[in-house]
N, C-alpha and C. Protein backbone atom coordinates (compact mmCIF):
# COMPACT_ATOMS: atom_id res chain seq x y z
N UNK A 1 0.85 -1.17 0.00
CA UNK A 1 0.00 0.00 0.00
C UNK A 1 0.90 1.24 0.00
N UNK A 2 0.73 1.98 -0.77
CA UNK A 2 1.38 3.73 -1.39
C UNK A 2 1.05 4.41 -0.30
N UNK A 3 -0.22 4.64 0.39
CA UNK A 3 -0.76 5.71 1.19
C UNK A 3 -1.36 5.20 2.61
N UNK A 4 -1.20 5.94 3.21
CA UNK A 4 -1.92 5.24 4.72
C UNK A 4 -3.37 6.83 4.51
N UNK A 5 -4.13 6.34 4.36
CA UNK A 5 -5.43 7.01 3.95
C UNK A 5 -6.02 7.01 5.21
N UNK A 6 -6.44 7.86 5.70
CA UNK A 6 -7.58 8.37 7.24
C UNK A 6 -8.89 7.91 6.78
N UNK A 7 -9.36 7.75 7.65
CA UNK A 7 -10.94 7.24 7.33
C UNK A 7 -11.74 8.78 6.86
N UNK A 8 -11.48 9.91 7.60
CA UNK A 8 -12.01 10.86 6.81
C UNK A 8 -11.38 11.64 5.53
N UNK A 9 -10.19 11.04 4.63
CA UNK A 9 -10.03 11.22 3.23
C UNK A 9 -10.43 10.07 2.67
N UNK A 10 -10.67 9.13 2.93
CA UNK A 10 -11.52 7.50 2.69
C UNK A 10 -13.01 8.47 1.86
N UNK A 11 -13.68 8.83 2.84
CA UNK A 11 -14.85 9.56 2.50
C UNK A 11 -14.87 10.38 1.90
N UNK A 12 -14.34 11.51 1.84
CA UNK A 12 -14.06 12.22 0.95
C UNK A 12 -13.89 11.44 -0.44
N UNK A 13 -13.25 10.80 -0.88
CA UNK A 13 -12.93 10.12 -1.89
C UNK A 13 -14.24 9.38 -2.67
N UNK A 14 -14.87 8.83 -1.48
CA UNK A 14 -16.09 8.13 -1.77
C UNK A 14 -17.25 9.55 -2.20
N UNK A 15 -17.00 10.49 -1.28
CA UNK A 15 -18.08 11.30 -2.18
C UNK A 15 -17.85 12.58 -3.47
N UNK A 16 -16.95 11.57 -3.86
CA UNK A 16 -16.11 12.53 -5.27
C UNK A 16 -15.26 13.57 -4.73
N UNK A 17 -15.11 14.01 -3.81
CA UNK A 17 -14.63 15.45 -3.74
C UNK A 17 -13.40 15.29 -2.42
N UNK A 18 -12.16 15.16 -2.75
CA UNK A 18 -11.05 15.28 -1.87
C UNK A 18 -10.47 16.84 -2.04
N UNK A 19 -10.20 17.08 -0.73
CA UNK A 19 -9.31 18.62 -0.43
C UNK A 19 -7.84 18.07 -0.93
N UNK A 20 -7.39 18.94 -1.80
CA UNK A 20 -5.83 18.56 -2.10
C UNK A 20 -4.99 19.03 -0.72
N UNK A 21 -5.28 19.63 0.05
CA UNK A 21 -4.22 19.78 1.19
C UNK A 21 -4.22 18.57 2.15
N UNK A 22 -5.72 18.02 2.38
CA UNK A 22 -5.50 16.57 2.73
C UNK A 22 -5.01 15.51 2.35
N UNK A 23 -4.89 15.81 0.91
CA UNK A 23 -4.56 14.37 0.22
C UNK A 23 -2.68 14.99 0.19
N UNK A 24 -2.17 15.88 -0.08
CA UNK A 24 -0.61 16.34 0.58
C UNK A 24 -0.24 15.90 1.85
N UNK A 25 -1.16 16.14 2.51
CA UNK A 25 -0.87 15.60 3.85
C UNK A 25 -0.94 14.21 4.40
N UNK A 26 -1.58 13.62 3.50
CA UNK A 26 -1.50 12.25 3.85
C UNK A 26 0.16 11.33 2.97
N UNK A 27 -0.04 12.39 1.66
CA UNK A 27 1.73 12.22 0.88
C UNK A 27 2.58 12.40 2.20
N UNK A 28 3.02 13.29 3.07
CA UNK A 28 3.53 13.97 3.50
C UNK A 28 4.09 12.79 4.44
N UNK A 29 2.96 12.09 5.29
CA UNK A 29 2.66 11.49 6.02
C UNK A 29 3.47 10.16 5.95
N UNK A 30 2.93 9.96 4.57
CA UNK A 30 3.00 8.11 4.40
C UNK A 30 4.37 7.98 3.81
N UNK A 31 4.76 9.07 2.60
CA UNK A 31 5.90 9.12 2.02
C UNK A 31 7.13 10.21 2.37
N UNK A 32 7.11 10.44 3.75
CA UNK A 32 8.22 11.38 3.95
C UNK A 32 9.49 11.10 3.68
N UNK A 33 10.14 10.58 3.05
CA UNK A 33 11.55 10.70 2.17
C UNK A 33 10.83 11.15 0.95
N UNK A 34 10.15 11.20 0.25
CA UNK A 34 9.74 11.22 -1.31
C UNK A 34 9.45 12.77 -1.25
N UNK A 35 8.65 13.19 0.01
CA UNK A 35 8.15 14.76 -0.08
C UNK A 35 9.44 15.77 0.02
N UNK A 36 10.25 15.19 1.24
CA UNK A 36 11.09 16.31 1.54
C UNK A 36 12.33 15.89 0.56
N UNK A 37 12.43 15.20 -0.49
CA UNK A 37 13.32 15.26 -1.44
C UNK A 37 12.85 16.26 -2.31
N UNK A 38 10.95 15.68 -2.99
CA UNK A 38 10.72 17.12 -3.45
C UNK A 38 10.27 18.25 -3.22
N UNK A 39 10.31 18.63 -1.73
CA UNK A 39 10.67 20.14 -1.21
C UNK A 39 12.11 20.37 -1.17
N UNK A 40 12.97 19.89 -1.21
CA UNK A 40 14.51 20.18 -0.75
C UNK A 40 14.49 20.65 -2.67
N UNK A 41 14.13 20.03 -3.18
CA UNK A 41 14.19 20.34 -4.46
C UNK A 41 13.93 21.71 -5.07
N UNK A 42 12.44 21.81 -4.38
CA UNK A 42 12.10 22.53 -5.26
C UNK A 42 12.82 24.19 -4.48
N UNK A 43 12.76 24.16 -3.12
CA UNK A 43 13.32 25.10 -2.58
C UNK A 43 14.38 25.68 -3.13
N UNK A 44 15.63 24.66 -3.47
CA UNK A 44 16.91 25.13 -3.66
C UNK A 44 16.51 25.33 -5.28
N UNK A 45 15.27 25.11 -6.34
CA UNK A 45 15.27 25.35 -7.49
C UNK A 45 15.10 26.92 -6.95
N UNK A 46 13.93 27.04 -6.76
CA UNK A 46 13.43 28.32 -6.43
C UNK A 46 14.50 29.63 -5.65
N UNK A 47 15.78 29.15 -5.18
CA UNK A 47 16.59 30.36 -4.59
C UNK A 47 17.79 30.40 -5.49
N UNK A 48 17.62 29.90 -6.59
CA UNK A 48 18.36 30.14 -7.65
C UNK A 48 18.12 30.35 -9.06
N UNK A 49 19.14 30.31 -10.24
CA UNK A 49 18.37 30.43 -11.74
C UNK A 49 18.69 29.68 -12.58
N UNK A 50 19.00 28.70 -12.10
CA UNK A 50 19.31 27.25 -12.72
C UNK A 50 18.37 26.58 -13.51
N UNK A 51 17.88 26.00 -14.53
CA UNK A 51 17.21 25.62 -15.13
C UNK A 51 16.36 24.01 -14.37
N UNK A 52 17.47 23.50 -13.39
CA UNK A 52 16.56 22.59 -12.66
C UNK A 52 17.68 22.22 -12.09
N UNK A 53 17.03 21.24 -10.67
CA UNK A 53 17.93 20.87 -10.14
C UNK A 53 17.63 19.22 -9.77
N UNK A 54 18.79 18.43 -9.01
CA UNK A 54 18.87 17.07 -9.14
C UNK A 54 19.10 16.96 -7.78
N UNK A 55 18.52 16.00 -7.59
CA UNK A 55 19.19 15.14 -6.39
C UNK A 55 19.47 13.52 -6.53
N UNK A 56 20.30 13.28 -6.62
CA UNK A 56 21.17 11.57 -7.10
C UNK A 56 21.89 11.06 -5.93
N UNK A 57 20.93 11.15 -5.08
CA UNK A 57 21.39 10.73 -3.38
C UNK A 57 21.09 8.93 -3.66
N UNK A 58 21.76 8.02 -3.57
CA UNK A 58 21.43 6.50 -3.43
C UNK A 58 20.70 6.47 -2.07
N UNK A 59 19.49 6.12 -2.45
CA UNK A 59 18.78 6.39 -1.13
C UNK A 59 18.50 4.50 -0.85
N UNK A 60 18.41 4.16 0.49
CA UNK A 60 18.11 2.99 1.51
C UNK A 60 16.92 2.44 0.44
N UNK A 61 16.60 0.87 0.42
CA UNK A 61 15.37 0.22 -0.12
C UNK A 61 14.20 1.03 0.20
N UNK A 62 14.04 1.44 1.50
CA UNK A 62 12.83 1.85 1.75
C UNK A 62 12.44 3.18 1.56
N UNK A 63 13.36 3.71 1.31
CA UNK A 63 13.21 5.13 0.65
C UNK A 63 13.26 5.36 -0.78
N UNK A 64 14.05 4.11 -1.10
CA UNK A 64 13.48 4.12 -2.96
C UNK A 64 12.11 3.83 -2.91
N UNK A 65 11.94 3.48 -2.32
CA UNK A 65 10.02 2.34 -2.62
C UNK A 65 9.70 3.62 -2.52
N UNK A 66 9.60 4.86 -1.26
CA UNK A 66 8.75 5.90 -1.35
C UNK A 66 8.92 7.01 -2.25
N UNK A 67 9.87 6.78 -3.04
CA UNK A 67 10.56 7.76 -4.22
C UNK A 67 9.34 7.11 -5.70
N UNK A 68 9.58 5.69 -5.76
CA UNK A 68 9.14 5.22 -7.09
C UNK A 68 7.50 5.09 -6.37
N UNK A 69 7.19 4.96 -5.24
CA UNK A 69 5.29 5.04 -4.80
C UNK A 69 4.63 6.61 -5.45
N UNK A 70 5.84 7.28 -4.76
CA UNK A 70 5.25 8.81 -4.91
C UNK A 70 5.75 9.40 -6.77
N UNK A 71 6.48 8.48 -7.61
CA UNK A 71 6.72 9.47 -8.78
C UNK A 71 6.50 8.54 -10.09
N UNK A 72 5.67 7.17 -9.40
CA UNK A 72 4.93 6.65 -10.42
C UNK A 72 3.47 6.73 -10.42
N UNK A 73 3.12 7.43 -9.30
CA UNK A 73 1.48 7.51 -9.51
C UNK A 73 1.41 9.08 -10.05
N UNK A 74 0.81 9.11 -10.97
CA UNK A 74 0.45 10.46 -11.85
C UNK A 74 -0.51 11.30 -10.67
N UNK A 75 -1.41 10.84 -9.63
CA UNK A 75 -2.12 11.70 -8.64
C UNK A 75 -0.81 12.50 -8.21
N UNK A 76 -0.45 11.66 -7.22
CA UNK A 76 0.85 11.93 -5.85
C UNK A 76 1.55 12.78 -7.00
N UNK A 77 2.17 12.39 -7.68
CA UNK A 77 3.09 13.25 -8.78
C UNK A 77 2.99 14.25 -9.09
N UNK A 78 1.58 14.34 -9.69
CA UNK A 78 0.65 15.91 -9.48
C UNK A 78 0.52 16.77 -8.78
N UNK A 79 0.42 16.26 -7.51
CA UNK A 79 -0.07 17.17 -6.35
C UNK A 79 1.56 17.76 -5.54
N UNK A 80 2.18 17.09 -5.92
CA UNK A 80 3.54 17.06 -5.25
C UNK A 80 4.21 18.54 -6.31
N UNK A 81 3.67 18.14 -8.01
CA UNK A 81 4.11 19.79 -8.90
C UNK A 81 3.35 20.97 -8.55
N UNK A 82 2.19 20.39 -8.53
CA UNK A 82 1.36 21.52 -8.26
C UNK A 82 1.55 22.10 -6.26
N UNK A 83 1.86 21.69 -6.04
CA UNK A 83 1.63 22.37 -4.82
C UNK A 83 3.37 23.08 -4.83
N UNK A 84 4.52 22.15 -5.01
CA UNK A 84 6.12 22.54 -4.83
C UNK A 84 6.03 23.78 -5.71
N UNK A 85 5.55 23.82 -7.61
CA UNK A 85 5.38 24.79 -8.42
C UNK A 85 6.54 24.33 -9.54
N UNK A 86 6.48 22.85 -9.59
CA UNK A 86 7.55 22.64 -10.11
C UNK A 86 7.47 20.96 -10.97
N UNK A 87 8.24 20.94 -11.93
CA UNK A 87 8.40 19.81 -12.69
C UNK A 87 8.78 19.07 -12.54
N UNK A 88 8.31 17.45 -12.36
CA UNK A 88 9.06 16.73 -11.99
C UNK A 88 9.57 15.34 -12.93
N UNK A 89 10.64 14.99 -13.03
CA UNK A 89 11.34 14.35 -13.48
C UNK A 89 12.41 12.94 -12.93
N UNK A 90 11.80 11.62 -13.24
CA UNK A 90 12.95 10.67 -12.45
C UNK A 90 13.26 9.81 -13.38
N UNK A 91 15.01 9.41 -12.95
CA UNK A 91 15.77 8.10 -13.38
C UNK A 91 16.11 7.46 -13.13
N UNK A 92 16.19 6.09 -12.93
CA UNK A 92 16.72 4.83 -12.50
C UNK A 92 16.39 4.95 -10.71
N UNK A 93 15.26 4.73 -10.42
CA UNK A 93 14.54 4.78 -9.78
C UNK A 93 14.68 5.87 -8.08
N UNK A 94 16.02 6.33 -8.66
CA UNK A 94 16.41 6.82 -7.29
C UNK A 94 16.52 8.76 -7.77
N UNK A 95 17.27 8.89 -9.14
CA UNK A 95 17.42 10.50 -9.46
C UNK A 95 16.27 11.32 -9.71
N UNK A 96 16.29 12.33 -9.25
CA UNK A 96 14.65 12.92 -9.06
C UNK A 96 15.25 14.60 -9.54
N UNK A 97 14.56 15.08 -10.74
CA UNK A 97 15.36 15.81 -10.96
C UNK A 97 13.35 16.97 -10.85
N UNK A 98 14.16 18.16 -10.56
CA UNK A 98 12.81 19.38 -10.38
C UNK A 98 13.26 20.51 -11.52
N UNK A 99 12.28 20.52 -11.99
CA UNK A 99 12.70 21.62 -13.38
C UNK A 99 11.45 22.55 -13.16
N UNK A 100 11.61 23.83 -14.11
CA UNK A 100 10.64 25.09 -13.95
C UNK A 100 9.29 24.58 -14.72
N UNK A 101 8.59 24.95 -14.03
CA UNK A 101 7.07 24.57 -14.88
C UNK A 101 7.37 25.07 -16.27
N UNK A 102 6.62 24.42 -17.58
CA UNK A 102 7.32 25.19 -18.81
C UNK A 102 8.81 24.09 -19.25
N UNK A 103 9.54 23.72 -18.59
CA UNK A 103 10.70 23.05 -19.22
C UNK A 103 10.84 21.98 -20.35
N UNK A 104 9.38 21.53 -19.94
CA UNK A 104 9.89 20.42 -20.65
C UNK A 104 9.90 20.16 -22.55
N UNK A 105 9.85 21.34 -22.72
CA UNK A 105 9.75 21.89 -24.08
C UNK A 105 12.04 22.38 -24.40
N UNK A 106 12.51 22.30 -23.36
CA UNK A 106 13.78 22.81 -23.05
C UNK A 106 14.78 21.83 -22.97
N UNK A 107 15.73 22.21 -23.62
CA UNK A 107 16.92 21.34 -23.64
C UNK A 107 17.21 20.28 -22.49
N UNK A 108 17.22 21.17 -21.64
CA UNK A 108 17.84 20.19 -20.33
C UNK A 108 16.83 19.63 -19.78
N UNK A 109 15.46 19.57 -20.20
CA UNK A 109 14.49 18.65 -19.53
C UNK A 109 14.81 17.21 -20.37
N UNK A 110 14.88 17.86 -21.68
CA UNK A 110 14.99 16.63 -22.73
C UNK A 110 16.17 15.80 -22.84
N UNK A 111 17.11 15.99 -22.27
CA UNK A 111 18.23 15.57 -21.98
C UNK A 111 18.33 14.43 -20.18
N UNK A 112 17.71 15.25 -19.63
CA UNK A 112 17.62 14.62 -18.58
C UNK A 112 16.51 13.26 -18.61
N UNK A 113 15.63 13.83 -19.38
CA UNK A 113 14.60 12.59 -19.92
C UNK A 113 14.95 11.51 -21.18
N UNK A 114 16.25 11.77 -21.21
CA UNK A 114 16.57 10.86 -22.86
C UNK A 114 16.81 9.54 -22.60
N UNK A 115 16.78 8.50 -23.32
CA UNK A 115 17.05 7.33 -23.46
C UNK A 115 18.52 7.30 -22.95
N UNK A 116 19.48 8.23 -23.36
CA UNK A 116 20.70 7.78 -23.23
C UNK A 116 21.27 8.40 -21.85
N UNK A 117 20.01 9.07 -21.26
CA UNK A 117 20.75 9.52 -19.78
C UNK A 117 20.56 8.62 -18.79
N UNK A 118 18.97 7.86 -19.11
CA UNK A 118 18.96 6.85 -18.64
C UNK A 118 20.04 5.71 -18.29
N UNK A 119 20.43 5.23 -19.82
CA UNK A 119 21.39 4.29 -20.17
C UNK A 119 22.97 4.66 -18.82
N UNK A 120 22.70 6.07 -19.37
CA UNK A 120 24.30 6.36 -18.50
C UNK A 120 23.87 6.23 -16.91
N UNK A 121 22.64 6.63 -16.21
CA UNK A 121 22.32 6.41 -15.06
C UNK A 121 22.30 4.80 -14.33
N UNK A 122 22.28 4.42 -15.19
CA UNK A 122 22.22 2.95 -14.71
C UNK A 122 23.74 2.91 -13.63
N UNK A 123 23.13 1.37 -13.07
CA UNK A 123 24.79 0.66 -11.93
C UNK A 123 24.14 -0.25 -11.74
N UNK A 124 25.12 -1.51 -11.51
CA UNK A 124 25.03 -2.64 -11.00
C UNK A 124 24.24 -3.06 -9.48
N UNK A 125 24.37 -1.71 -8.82
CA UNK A 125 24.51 -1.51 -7.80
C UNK A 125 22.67 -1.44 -7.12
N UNK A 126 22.03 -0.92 -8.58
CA UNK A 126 20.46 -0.71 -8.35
C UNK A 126 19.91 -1.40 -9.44
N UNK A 127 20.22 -2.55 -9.44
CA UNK A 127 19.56 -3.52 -10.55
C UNK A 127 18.51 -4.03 -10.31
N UNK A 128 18.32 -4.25 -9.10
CA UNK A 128 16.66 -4.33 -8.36
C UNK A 128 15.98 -3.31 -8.04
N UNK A 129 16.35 -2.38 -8.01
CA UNK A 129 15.37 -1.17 -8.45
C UNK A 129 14.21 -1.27 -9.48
């Protein structure tokens, strides 16, 4: 299970209509390595003019799981751009890269998203990843 869900966002859910600050907060909650990678992210995007920034920390099993829970579900993924203000981008299950809303029309989004950065991101080391 991705989320540890409260019985009152349970309901919510059931009657169509979830508050996105609850459903952050339950991200926040369930996946805290995944959030404060992408707040550490987006912060240090935001106090600079860098076109995006990376973090390629080899993170513990259990903090990959909350990296690939939180940046393979298109919801969590969502709510995590929309609320940080920022783009998000991952490779080989651990590099999590935050780019400017707008980038991905931009060199270095497309580069960071290429087949061959992938290829080069790879290691022996995260083959079970």
């Amino acid at each position: 299970m991705s989320l540890d869900v409260s019985p009152a966002l349970l309901t919510q859910a059931q009657q169509g209509r979830v508050d996105e600050a609850d459903f952050l907060d339950t991200v926040r909650t369930s996946l805290p390595y995944a959030y404060q990678v992408v707040s550490g992210l987006s912060t240090e995007l935001a106090a600079g003019d860098a076109e995006f920034t990376t973090d390629n920390t080899t993170p513990s099993d259990e903090q990959r799981a909350q990296l690939l829970r939180a940046l393979a579900s298109n919801a969590i993924r969502g709510s995590l751009e929309s609320h940080f203000g920022v783009k998000l981008a991952f490779v080989n299950c651990h590099r999590v890269g935050a780019f400017r809303p707008g980038a991905e029309d931009g060199a270095a989004y497309r580069e960071f998203t290429s087949l061959h950065n992938q290829i080069r991101n790879q290691s022996p080391d995260l083959r079970s990843c």
